[in-house]
PDB file of N, CA and C in Angstrom:
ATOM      1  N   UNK A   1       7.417 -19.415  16.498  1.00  0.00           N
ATOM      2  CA  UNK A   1       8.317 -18.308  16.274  1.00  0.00           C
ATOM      3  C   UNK A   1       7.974 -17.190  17.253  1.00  0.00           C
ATOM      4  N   UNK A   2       9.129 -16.877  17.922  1.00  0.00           N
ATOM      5  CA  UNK A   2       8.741 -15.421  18.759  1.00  0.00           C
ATOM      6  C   UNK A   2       8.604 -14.507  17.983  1.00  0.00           C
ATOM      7  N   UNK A   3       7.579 -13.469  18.310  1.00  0.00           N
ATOM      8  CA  UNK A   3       7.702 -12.264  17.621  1.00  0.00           C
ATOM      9  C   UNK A   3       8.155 -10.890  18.410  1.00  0.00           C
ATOM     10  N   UNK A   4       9.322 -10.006  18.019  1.00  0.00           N
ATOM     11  CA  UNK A   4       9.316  -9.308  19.187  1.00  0.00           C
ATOM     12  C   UNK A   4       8.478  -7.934  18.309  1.00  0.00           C
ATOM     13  N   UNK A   5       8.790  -7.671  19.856  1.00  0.00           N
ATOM     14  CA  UNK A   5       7.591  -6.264  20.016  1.00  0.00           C
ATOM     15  C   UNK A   5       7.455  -5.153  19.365  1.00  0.00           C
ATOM     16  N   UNK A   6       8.676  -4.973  19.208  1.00  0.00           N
ATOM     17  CA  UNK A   6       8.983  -3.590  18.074  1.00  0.00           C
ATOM     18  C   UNK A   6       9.050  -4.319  16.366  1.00  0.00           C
ATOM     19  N   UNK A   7       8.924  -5.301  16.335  1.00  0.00           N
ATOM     20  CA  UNK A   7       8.596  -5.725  14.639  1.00  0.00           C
ATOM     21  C   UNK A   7       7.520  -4.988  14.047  1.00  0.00           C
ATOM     22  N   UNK A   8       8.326  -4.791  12.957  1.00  0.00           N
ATOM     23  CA  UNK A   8       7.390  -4.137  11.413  1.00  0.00           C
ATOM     24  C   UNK A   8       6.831  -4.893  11.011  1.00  0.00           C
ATOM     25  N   UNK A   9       5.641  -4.477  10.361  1.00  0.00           N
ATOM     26  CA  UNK A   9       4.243  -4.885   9.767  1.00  0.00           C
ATOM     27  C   UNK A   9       4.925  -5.790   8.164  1.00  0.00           C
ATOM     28  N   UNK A  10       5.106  -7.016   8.366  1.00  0.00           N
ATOM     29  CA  UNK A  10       5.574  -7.499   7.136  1.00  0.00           C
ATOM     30  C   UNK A  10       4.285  -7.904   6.527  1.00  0.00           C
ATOM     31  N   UNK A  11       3.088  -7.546   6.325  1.00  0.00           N
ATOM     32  CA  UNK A  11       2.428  -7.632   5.344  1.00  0.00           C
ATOM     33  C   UNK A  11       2.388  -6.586   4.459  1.00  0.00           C
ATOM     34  N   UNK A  12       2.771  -7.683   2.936  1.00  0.00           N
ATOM     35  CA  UNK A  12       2.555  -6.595   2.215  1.00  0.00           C
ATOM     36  C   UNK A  12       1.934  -5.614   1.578  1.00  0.00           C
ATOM     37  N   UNK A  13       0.638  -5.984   1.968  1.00  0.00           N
ATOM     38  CA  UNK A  13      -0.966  -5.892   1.419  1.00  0.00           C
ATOM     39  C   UNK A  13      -1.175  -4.526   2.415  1.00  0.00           C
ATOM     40  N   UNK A  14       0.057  -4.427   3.432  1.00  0.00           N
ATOM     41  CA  UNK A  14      -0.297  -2.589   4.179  1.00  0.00           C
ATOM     42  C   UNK A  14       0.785  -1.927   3.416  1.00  0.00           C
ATOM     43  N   UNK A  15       1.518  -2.192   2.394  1.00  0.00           N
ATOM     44  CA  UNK A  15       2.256  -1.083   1.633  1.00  0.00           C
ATOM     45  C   UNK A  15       1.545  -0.996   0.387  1.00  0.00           C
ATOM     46  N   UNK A  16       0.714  -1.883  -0.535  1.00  0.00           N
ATOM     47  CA  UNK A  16      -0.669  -2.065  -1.314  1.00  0.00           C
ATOM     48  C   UNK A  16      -1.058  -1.052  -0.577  1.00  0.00           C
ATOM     49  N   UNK A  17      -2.028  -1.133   0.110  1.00  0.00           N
ATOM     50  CA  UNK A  17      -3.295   0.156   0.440  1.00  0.00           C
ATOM     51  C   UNK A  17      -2.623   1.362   0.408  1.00  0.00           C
ATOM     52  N   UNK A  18      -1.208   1.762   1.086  1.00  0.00           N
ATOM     53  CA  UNK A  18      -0.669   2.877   0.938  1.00  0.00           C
ATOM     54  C   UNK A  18      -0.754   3.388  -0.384  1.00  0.00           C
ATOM     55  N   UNK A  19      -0.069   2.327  -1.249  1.00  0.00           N
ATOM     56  CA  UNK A  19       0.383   3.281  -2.272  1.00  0.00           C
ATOM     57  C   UNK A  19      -1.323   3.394  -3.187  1.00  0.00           C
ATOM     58  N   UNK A  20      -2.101   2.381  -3.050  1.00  0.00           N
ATOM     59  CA  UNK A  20      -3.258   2.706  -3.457  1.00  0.00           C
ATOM     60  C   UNK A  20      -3.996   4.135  -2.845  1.00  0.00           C
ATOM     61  N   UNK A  21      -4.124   4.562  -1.933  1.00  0.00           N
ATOM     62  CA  UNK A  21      -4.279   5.232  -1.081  1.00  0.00           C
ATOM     63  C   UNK A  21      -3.898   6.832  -1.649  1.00  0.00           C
ATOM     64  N   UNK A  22      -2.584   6.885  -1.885  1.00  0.00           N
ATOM     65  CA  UNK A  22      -2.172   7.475  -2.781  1.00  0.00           C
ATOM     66  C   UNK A  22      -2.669   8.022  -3.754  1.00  0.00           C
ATOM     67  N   UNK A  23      -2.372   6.886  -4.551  1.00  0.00           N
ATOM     68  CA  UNK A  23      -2.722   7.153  -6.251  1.00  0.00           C
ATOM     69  C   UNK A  23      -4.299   7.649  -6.234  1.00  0.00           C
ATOM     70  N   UNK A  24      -5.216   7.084  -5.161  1.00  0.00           N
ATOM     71  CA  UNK A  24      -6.600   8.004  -5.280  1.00  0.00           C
ATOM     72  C   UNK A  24      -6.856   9.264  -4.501  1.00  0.00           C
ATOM     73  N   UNK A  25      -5.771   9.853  -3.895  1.00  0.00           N
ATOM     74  CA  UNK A  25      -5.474  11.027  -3.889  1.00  0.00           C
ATOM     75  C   UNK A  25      -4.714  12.035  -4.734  1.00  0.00           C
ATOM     76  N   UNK A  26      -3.905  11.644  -5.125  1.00  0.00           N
ATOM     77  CA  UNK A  26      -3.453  12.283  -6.737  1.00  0.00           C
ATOM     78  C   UNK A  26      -4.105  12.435  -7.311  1.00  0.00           C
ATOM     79  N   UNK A  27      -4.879  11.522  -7.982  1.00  0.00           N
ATOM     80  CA  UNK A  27      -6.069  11.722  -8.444  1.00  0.00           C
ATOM     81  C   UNK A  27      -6.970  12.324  -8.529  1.00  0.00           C
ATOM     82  N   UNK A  28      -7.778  12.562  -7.196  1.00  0.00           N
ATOM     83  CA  UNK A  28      -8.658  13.365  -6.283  1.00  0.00           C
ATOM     84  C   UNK A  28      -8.376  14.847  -6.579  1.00  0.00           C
ATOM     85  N   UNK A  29      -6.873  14.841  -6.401  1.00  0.00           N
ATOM     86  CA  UNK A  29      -6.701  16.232  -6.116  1.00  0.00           C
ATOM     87  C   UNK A  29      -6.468  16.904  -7.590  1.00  0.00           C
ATOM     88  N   UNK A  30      -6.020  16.286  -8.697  1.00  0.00           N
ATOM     89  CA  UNK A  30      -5.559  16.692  -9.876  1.00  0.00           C
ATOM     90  C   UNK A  30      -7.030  17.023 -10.482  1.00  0.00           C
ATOM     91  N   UNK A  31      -7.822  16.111 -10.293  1.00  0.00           N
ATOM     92  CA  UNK A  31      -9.283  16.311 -10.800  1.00  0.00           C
ATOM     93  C   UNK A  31     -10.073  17.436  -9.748  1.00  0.00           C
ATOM     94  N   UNK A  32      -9.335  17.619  -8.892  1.00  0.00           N
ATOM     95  CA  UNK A  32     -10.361  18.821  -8.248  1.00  0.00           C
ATOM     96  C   UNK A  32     -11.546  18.501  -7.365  1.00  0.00           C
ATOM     97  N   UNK A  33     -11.692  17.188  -6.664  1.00  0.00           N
ATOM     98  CA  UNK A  33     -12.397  16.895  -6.058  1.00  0.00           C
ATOM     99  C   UNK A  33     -11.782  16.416  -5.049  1.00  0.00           C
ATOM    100  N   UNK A  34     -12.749  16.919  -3.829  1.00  0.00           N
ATOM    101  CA  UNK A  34     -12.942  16.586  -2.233  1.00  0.00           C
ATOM    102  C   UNK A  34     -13.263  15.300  -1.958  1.00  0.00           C
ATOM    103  N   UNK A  35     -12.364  14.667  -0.947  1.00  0.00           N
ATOM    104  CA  UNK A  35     -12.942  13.569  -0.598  1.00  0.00           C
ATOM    105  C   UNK A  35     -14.377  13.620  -0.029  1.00  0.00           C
ATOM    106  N   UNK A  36     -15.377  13.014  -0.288  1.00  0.00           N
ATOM    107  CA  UNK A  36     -16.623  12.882   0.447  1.00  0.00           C
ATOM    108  C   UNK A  36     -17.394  11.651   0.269  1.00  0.00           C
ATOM    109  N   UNK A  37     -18.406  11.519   1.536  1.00  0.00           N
ATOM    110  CA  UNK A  37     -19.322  10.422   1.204  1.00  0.00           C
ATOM    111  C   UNK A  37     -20.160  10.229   0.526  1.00  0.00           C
ATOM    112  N   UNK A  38     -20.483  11.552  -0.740  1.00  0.00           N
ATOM    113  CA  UNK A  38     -21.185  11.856  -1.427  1.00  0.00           C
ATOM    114  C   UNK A  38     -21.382  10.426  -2.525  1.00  0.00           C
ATOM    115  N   UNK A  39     -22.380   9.840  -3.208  1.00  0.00           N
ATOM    116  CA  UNK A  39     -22.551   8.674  -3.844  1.00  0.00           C
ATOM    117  C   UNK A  39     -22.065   9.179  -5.068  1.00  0.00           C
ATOM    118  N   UNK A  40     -21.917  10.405  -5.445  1.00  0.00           N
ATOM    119  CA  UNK A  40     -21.349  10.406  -6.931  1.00  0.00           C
ATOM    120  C   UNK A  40     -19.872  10.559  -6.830  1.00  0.00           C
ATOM    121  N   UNK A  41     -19.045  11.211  -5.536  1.00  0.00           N
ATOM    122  CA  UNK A  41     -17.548  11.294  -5.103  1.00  0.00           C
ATOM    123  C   UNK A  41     -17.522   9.629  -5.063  1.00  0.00           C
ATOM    124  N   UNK A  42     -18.279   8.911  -4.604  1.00  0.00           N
ATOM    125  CA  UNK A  42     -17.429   7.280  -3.856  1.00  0.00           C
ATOM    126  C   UNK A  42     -17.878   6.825  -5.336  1.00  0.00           C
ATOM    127  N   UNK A  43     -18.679   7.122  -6.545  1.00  0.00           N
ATOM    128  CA  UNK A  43     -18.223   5.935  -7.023  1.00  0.00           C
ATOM    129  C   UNK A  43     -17.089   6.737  -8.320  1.00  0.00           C
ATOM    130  N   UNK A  44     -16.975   7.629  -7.940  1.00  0.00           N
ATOM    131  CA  UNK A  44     -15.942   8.022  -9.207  1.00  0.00           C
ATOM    132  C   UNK A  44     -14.492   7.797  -8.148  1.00  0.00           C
ATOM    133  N   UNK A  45     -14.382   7.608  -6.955  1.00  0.00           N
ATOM    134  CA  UNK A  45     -13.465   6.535  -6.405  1.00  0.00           C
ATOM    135  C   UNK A  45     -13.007   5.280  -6.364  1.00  0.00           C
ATOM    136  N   UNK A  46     -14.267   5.104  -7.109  1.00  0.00           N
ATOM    137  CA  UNK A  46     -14.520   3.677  -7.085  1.00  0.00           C
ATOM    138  C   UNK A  46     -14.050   3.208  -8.736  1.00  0.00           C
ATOM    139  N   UNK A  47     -14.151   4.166  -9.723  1.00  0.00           N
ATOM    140  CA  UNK A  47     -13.904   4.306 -10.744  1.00  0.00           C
ATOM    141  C   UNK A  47     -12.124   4.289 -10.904  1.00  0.00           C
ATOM    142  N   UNK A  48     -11.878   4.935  -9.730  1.00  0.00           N
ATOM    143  CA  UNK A  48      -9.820   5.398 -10.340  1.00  0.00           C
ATOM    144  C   UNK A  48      -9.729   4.522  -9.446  1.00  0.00           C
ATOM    145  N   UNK A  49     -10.252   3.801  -8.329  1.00  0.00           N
ATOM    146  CA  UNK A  49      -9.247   2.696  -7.914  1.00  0.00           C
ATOM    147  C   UNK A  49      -9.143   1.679  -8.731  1.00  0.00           C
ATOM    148  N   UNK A  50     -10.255   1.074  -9.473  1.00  0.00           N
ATOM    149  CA  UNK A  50     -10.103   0.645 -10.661  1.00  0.00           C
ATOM    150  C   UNK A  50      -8.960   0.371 -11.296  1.00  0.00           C
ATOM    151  N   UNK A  51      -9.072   1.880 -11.854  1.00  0.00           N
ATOM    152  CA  UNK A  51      -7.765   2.354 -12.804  1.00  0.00           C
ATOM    153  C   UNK A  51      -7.001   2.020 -12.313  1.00  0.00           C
ATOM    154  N   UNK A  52      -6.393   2.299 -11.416  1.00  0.00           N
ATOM    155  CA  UNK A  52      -5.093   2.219 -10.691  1.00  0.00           C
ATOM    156  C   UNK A  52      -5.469   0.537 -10.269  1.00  0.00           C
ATOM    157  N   UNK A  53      -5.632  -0.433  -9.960  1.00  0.00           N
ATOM    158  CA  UNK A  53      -5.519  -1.961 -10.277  1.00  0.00           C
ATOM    159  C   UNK A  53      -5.237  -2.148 -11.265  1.00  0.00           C
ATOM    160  N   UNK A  54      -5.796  -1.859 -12.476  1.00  0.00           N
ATOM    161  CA  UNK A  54      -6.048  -2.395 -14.066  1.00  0.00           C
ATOM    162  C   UNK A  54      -4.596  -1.833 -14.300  1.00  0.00           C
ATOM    163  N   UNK A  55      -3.846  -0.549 -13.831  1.00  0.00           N
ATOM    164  CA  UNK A  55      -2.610   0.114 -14.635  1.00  0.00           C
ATOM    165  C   UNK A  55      -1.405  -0.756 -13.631  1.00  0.00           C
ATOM    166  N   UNK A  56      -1.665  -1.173 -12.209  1.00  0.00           N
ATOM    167  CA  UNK A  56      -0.655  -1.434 -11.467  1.00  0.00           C
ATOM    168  C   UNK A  56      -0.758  -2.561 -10.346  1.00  0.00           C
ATOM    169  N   UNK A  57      -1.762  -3.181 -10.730  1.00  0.00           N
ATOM    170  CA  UNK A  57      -2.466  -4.091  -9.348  1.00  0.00           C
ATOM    171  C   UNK A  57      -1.434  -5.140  -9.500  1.00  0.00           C
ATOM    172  N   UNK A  58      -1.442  -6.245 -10.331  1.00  0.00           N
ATOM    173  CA  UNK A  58      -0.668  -7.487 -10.345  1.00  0.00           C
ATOM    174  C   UNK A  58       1.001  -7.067 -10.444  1.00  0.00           C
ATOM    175  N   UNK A  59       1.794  -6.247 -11.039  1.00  0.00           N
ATOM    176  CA  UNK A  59       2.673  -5.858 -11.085  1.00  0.00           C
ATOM    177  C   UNK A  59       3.042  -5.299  -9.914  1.00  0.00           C
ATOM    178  N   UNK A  60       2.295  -4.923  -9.444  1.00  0.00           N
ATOM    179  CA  UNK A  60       2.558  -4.047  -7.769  1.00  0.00           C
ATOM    180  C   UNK A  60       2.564  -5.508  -6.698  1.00  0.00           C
ATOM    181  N   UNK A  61       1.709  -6.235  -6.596  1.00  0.00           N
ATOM    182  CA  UNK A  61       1.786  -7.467  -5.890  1.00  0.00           C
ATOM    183  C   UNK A  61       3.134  -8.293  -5.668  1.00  0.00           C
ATOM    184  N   UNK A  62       3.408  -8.305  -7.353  1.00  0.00           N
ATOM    185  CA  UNK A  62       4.353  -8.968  -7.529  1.00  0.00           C
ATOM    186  C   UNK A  62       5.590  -8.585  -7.190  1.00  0.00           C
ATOM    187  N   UNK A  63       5.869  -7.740  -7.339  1.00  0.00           N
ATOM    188  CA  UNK A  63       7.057  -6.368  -6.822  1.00  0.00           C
ATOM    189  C   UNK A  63       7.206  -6.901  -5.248  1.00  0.00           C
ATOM    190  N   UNK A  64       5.831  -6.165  -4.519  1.00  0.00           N
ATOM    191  CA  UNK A  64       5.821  -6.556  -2.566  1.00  0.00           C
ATOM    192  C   UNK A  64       6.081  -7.416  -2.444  1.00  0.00           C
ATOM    193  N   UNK A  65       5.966  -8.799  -3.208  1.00  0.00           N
ATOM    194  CA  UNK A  65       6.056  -9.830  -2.678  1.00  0.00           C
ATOM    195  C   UNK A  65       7.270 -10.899  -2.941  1.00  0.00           C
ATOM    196  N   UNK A  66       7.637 -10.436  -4.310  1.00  0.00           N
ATOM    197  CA  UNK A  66       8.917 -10.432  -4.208  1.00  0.00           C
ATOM    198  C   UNK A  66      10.659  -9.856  -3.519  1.00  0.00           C
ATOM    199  N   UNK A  67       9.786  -8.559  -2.582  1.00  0.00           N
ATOM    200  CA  UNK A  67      10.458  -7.927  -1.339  1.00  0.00           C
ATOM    201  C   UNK A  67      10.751  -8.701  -0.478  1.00  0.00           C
ATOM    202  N   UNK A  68       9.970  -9.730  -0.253  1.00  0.00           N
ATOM    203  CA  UNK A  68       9.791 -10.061   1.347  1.00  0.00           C
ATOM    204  C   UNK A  68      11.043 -11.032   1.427  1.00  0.00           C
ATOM    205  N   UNK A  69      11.494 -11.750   1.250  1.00  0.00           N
ATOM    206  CA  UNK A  69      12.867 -12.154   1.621  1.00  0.00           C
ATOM    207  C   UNK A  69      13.825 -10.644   2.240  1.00  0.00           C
ATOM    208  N   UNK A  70      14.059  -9.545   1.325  1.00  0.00           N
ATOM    209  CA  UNK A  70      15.116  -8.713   1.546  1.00  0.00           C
ATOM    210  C   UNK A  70      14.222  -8.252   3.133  1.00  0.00           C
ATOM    211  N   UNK A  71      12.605  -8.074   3.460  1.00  0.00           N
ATOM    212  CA  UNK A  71      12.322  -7.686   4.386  1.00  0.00           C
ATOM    213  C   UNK A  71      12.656  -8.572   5.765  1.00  0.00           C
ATOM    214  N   UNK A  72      12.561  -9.857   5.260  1.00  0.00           N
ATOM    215  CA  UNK A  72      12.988 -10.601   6.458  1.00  0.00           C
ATOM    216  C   UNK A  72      14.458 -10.536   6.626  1.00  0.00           C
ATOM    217  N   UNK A  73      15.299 -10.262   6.366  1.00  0.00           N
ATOM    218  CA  UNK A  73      16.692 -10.553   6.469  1.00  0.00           C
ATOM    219  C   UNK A  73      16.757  -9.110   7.105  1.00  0.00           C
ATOM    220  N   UNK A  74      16.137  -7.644   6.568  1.00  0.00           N
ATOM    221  CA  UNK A  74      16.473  -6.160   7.348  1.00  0.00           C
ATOM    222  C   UNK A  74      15.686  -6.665   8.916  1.00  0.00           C
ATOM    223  N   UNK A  75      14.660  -7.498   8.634  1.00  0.00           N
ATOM    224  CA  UNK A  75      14.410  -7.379  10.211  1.00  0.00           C
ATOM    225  C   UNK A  75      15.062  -8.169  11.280  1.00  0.00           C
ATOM    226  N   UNK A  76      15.182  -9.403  10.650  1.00  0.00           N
ATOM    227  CA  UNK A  76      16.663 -10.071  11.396  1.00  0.00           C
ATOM    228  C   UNK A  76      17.517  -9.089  11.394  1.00  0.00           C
ATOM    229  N   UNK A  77      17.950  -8.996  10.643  1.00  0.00           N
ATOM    230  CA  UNK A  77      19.363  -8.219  11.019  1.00  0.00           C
ATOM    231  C   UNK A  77      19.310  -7.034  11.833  1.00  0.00           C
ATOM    232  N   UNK A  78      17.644  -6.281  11.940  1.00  0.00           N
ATOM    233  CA  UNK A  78      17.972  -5.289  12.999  1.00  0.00           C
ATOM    234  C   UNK A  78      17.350  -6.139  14.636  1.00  0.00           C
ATOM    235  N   UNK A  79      17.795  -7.582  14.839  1.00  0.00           N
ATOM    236  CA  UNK A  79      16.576  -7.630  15.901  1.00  0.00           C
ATOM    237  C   UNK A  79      15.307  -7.892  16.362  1.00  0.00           C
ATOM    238  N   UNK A  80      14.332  -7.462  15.265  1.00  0.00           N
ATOM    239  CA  UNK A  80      13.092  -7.196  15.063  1.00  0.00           C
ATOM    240  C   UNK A  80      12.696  -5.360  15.463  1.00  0.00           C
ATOM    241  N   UNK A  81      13.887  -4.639  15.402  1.00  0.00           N
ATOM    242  CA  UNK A  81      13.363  -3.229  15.168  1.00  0.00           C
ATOM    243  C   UNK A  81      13.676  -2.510  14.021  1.00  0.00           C
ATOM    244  N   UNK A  82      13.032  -1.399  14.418  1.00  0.00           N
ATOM    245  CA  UNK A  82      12.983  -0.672  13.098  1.00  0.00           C
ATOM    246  C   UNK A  82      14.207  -1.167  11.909  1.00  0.00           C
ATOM    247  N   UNK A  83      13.602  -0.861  10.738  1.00  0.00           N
ATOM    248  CA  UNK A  83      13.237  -1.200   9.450  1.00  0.00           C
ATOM    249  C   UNK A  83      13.150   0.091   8.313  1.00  0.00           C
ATOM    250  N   UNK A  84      13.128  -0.032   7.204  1.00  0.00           N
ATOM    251  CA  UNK A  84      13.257   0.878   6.338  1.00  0.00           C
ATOM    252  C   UNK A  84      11.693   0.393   5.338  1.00  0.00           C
ATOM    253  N   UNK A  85      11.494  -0.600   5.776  1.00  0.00           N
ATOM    254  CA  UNK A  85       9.900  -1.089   5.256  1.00  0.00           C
ATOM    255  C   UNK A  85       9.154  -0.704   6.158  1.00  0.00           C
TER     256      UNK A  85
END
């Protein structure tokens, strides 16, 4: 399969980290804490990413990955450029 050059990232596992990404910044910020490398900041990160798997991990998978047909057909249909994914 050719791939052209301007194609979008059809993995879905980079719209996963986003929205994970996210949710431990909401988080972060609602609770009042700075991101840092501090060992008690990373593991209470380590704590709400957790959360956020346990509240949305398999349901969220399932969702992306049930996208990917409609993603392949927007990228055919534009070409292989831009995309709304």
């Amino acid at each position: 399969m050719k791939w052209p050059a301007q194609s979008p990232d059809l993995n879905p596992i980079e719209n996963l980290w986003t929205i994970f990404k996210d949710a431990l910044h909401k988080r972060l910020i609602e609770e009042g804490i700075k991101p840092s490398s501090r060992a008690e900041v990373l593991k209470h990160c380590k704590t709400i990413l957790k959360e956020v798997w346990r509240d949305q991990g398999m349901e969220l998978i399932t969702k992306l990955i049930k996208s990917m047909p409609r993603r392949w057909a927007a990228v055919i249909a534009a070409g292989g450029g831009y995309t709304k994914y």
